[in-house]
PDB file of N, CA and C in Angstrom:
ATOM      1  N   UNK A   1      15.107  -4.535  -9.245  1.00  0.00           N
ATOM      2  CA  UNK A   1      14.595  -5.884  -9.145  1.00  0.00           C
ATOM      3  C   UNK A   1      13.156  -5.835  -8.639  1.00  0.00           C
ATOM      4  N   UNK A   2      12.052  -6.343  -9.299  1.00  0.00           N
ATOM      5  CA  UNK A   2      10.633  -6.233  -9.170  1.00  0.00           C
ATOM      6  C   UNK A   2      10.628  -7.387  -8.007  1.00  0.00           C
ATOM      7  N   UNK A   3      10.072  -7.105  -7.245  1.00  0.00           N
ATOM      8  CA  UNK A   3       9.689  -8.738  -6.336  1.00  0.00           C
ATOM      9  C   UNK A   3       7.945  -8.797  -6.371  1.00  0.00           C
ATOM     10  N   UNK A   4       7.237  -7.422  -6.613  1.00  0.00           N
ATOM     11  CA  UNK A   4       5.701  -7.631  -6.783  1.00  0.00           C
ATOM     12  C   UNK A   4       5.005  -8.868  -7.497  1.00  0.00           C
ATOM     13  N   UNK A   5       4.393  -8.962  -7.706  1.00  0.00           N
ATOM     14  CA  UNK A   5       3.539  -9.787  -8.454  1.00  0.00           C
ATOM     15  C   UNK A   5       2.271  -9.319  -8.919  1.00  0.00           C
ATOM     16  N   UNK A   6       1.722  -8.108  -8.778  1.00  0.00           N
ATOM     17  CA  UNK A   6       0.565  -7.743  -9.237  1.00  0.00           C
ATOM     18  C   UNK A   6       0.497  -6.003  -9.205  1.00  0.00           C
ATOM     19  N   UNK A   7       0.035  -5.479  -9.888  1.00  0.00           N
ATOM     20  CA  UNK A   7       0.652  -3.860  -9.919  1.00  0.00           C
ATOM     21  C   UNK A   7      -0.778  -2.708 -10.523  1.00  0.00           C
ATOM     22  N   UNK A   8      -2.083  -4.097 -10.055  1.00  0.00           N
ATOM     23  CA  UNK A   8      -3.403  -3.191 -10.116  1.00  0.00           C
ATOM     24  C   UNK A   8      -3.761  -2.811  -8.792  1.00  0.00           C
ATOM     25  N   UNK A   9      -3.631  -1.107  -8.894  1.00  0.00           N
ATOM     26  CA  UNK A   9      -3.919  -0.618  -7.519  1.00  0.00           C
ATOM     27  C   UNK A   9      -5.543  -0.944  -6.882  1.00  0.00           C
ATOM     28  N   UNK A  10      -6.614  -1.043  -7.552  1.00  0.00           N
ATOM     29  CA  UNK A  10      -7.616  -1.028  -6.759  1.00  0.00           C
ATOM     30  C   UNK A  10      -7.792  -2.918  -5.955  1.00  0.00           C
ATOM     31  N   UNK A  11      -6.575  -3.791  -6.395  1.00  0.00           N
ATOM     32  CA  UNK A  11      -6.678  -4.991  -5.968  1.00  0.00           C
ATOM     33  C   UNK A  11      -6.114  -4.744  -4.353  1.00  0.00           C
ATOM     34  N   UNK A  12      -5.710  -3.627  -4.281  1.00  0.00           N
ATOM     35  CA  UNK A  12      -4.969  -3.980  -2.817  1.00  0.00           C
ATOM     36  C   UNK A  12      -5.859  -4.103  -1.906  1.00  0.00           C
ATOM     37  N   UNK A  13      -5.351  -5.076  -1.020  1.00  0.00           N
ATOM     38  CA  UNK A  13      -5.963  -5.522   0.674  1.00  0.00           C
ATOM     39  C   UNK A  13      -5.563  -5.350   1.943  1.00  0.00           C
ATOM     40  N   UNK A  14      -5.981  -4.852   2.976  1.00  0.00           N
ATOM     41  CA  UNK A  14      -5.220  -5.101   3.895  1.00  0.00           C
ATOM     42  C   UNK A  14      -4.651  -5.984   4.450  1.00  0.00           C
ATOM     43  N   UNK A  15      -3.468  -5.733   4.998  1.00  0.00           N
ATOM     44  CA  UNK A  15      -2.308  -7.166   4.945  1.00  0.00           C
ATOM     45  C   UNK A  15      -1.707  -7.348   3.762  1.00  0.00           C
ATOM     46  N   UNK A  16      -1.616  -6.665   2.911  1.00  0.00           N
ATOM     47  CA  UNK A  16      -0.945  -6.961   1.345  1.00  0.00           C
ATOM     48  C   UNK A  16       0.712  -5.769   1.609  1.00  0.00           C
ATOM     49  N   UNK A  17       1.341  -6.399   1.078  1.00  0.00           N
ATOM     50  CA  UNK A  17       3.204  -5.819   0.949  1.00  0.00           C
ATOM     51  C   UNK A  17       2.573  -5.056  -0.204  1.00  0.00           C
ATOM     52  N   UNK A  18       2.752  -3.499  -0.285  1.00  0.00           N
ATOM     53  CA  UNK A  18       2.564  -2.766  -1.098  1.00  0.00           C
ATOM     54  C   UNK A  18       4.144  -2.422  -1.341  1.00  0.00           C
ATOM     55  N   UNK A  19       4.549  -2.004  -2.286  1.00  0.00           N
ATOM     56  CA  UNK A  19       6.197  -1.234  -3.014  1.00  0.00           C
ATOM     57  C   UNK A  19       5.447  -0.075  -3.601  1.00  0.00           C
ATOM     58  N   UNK A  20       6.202   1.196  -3.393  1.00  0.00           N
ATOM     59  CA  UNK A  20       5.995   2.396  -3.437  1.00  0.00           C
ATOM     60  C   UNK A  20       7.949   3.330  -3.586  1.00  0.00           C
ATOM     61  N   UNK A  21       7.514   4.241  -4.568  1.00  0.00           N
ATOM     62  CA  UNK A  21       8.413   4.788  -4.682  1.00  0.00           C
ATOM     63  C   UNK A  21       8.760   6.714  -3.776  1.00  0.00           C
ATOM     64  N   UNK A  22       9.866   6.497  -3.637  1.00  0.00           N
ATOM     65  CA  UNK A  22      10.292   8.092  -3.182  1.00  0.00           C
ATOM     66  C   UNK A  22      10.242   9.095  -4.008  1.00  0.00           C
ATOM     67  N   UNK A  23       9.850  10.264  -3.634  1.00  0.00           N
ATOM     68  CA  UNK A  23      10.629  11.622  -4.712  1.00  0.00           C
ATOM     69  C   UNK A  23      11.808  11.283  -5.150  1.00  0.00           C
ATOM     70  N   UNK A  24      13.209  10.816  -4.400  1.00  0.00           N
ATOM     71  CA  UNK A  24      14.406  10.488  -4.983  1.00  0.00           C
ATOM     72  C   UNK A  24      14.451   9.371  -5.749  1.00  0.00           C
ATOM     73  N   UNK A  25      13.489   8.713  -6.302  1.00  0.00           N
ATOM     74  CA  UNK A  25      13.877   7.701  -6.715  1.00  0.00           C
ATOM     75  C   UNK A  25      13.844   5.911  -5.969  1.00  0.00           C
ATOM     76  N   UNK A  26      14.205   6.154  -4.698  1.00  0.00           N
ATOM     77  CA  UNK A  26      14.214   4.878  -3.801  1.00  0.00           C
ATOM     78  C   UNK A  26      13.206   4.287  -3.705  1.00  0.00           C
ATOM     79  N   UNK A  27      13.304   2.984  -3.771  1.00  0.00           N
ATOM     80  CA  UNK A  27      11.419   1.974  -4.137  1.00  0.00           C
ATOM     81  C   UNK A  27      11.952   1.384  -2.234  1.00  0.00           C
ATOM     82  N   UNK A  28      11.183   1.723  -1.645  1.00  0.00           N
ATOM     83  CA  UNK A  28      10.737   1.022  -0.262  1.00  0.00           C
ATOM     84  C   UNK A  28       9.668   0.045  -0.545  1.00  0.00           C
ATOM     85  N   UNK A  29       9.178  -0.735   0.862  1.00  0.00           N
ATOM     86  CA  UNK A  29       7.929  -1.257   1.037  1.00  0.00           C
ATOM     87  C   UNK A  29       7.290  -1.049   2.220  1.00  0.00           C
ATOM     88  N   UNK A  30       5.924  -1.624   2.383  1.00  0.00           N
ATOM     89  CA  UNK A  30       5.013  -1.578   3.661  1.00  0.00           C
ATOM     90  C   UNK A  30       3.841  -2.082   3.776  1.00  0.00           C
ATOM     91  N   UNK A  31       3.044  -2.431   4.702  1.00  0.00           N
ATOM     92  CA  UNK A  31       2.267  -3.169   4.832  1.00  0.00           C
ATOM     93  C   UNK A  31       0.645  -2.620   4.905  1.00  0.00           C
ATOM     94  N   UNK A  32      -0.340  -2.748   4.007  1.00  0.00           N
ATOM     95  CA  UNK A  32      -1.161  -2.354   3.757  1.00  0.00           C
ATOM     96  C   UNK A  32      -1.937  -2.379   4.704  1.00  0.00           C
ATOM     97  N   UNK A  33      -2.548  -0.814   5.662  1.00  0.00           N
ATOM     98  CA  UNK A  33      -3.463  -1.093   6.749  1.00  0.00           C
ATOM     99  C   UNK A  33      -4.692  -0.419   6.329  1.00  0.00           C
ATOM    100  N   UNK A  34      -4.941   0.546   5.466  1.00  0.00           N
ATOM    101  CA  UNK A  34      -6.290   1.047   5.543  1.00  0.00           C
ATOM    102  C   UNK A  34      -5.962   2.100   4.342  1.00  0.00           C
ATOM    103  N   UNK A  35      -7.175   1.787   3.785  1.00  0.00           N
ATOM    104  CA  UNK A  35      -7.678   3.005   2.870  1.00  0.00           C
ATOM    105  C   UNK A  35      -7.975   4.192   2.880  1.00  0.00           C
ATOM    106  N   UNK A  36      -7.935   5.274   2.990  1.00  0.00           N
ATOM    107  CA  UNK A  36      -7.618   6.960   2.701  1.00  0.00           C
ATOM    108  C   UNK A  36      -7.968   7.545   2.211  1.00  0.00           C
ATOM    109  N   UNK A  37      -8.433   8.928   2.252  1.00  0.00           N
ATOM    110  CA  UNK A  37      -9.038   9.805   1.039  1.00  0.00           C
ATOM    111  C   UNK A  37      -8.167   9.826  -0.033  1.00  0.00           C
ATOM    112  N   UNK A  38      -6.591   9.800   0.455  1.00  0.00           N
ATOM    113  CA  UNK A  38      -5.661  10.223  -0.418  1.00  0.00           C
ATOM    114  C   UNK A  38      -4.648   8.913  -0.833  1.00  0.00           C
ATOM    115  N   UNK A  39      -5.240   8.135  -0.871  1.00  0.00           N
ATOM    116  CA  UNK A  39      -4.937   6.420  -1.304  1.00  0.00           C
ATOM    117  C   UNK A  39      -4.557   5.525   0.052  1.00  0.00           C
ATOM    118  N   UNK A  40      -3.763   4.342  -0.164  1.00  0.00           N
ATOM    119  CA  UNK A  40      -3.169   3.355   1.149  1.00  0.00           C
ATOM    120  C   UNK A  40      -2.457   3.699   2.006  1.00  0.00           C
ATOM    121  N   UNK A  41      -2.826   3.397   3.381  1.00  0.00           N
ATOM    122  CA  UNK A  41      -1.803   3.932   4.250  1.00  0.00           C
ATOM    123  C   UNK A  41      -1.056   2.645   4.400  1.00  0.00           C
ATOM    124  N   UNK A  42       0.389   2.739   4.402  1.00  0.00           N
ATOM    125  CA  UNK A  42       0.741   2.116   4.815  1.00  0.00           C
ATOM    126  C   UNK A  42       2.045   1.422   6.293  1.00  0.00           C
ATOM    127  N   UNK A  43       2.282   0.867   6.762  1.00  0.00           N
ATOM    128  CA  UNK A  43       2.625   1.004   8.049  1.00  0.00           C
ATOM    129  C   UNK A  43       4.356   0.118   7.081  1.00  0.00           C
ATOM    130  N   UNK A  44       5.120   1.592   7.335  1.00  0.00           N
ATOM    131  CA  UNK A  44       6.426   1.290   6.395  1.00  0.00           C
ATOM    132  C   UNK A  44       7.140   0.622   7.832  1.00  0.00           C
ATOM    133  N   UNK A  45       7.148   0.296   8.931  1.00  0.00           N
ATOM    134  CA  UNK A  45       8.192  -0.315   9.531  1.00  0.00           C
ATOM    135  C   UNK A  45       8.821   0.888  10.596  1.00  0.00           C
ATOM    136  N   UNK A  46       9.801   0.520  11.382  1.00  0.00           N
ATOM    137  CA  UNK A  46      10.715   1.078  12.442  1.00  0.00           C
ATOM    138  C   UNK A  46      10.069   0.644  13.876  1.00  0.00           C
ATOM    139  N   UNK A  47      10.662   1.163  14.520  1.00  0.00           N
ATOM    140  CA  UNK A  47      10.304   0.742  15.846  1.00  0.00           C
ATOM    141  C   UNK A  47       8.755   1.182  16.521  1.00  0.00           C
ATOM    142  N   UNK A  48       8.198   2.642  16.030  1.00  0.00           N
ATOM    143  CA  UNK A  48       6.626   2.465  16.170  1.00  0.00           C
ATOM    144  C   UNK A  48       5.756   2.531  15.003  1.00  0.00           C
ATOM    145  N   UNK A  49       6.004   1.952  14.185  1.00  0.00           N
ATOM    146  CA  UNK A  49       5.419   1.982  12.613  1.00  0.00           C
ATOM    147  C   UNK A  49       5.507   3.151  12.115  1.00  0.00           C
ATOM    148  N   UNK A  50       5.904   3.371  10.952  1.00  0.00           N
ATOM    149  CA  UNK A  50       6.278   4.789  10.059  1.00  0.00           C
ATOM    150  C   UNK A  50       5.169   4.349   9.097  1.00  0.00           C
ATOM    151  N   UNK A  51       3.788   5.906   9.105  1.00  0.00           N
ATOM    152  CA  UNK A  51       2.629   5.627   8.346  1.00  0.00           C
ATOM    153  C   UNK A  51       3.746   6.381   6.789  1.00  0.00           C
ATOM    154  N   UNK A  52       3.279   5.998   6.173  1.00  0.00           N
ATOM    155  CA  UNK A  52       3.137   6.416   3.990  1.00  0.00           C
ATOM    156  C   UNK A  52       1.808   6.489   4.079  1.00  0.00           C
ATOM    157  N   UNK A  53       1.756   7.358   2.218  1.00  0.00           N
ATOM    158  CA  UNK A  53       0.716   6.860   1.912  1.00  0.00           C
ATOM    159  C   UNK A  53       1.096   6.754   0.253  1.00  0.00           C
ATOM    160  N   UNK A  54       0.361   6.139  -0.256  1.00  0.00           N
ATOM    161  CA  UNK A  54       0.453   5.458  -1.213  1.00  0.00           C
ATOM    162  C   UNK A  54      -0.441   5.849  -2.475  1.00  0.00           C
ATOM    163  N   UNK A  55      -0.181   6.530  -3.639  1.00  0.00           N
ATOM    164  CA  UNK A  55      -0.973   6.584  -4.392  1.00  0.00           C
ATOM    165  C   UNK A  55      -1.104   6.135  -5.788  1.00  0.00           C
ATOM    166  N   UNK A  56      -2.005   5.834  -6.405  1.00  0.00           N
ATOM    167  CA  UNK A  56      -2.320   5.115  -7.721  1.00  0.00           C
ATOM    168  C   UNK A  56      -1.637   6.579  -8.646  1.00  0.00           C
ATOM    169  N   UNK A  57      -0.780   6.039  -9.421  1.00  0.00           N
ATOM    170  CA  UNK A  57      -0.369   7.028 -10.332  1.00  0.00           C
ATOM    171  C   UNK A  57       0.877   8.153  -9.876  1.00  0.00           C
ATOM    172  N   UNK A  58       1.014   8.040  -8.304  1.00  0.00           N
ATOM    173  CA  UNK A  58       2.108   8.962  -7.902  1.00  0.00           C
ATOM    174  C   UNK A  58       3.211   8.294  -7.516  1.00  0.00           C
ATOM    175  N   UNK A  59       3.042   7.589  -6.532  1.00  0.00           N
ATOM    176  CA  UNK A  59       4.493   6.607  -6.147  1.00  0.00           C
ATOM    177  C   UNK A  59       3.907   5.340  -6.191  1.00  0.00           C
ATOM    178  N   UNK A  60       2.918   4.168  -6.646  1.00  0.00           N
ATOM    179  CA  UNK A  60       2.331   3.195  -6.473  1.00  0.00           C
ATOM    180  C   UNK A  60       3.673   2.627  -7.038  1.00  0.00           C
ATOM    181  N   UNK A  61       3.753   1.766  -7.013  1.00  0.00           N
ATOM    182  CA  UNK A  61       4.907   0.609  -7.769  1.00  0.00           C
ATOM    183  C   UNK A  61       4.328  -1.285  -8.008  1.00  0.00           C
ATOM    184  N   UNK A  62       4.025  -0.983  -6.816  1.00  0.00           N
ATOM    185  CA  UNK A  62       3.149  -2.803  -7.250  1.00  0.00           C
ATOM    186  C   UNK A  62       2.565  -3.188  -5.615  1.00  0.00           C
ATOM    187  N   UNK A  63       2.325  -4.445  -5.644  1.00  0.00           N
ATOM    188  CA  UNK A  63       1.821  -4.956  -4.728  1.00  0.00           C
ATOM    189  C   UNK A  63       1.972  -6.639  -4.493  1.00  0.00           C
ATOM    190  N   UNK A  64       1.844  -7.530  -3.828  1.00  0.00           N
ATOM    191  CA  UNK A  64       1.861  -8.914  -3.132  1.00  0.00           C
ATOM    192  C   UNK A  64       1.319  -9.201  -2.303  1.00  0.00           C
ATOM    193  N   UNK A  65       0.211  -9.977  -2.541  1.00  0.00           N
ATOM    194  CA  UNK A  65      -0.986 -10.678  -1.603  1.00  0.00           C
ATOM    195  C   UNK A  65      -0.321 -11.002  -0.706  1.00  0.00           C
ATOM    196  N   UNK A  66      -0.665 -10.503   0.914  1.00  0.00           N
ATOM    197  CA  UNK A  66      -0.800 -11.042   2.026  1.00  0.00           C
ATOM    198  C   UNK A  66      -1.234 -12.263   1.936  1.00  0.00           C
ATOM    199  N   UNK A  67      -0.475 -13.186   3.285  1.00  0.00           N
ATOM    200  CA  UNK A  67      -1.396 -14.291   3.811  1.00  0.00           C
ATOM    201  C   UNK A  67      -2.826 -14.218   4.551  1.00  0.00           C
ATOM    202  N   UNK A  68      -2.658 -13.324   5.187  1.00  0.00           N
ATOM    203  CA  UNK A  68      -4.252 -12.607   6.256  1.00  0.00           C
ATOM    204  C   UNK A  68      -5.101 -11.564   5.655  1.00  0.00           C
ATOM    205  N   UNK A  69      -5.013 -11.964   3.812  1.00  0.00           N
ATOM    206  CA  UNK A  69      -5.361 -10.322   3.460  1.00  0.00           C
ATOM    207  C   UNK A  69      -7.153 -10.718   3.971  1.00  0.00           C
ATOM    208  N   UNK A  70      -7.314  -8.930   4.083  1.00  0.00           N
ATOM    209  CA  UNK A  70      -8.688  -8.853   4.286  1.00  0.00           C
ATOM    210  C   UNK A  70      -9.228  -7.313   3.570  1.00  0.00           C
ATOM    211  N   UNK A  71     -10.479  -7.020   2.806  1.00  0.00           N
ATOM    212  CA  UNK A  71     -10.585  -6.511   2.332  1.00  0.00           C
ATOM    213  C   UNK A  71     -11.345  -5.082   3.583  1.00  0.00           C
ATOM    214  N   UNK A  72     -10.711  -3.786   3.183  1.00  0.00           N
ATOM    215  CA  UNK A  72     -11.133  -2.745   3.375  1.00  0.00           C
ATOM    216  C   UNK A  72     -12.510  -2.396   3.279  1.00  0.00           C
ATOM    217  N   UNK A  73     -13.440  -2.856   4.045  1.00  0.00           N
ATOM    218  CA  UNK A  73     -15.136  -2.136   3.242  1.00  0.00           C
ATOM    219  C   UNK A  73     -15.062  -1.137   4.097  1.00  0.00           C
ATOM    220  N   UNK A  74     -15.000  -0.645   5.167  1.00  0.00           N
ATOM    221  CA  UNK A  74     -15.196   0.557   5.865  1.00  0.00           C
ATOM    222  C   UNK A  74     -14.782   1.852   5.099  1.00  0.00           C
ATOM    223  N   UNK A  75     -13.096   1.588   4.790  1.00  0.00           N
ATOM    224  CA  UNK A  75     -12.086   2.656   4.098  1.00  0.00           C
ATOM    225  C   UNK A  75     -12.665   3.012   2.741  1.00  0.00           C
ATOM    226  N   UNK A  76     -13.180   1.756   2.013  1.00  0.00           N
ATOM    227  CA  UNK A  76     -13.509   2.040   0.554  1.00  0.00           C
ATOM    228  C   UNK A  76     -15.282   2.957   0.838  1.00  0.00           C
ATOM    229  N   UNK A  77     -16.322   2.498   1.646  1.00  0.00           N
ATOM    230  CA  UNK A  77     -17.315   3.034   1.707  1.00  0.00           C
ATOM    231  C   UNK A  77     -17.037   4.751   2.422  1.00  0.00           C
ATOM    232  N   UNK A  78     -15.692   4.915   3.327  1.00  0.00           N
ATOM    233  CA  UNK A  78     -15.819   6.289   3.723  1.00  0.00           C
ATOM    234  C   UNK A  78     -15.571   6.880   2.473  1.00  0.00           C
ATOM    235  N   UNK A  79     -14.766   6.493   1.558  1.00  0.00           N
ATOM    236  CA  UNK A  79     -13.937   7.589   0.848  1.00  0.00           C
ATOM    237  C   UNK A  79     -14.228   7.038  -0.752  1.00  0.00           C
ATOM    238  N   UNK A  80     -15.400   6.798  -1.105  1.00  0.00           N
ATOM    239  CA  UNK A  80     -15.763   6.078  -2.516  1.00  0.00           C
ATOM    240  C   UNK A  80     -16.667   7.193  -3.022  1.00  0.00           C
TER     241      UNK A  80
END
């Protein structure tokens, strides 16, 4: 069941619900905090945030605009 709404990776923002898939197969989600050499990190949840990371073409799956999104210029200018 898709719940994304948009599934172009360079649209993501911070504060955006990214969906990302496992090696096994399992589609999780998490919350988009910062940009990476090696794509989105994202803060998957538990009791002290569990970092992912997220990549265009490896496990990306889609994405859903945050309410607070705000765009990455720091992350995109380190690693562009």
């Amino acid at each position: 069941m898709a719940t994304w709404t948009d599934e172009c990776f360079s649209e993501i923002q911070q504060g955006d619900k990214v969906w990302y898939q496992t090696p096994q197969g399992q589609t999780f989600s998490g919350k988009a905090v910062l940009f990476g050499p090696h794509g989105w990190v994202l803060n998957a949840g538990g009791r002290h945030g569990m970092a992912k990371v997220v990549q265009d073409g490896a496990n990306y799956l889609g994405h859903k605009p945050g309410r607070n999104r705000t765009p990455d210029h720091l992350g995109k200018w380190l690693h562009s």
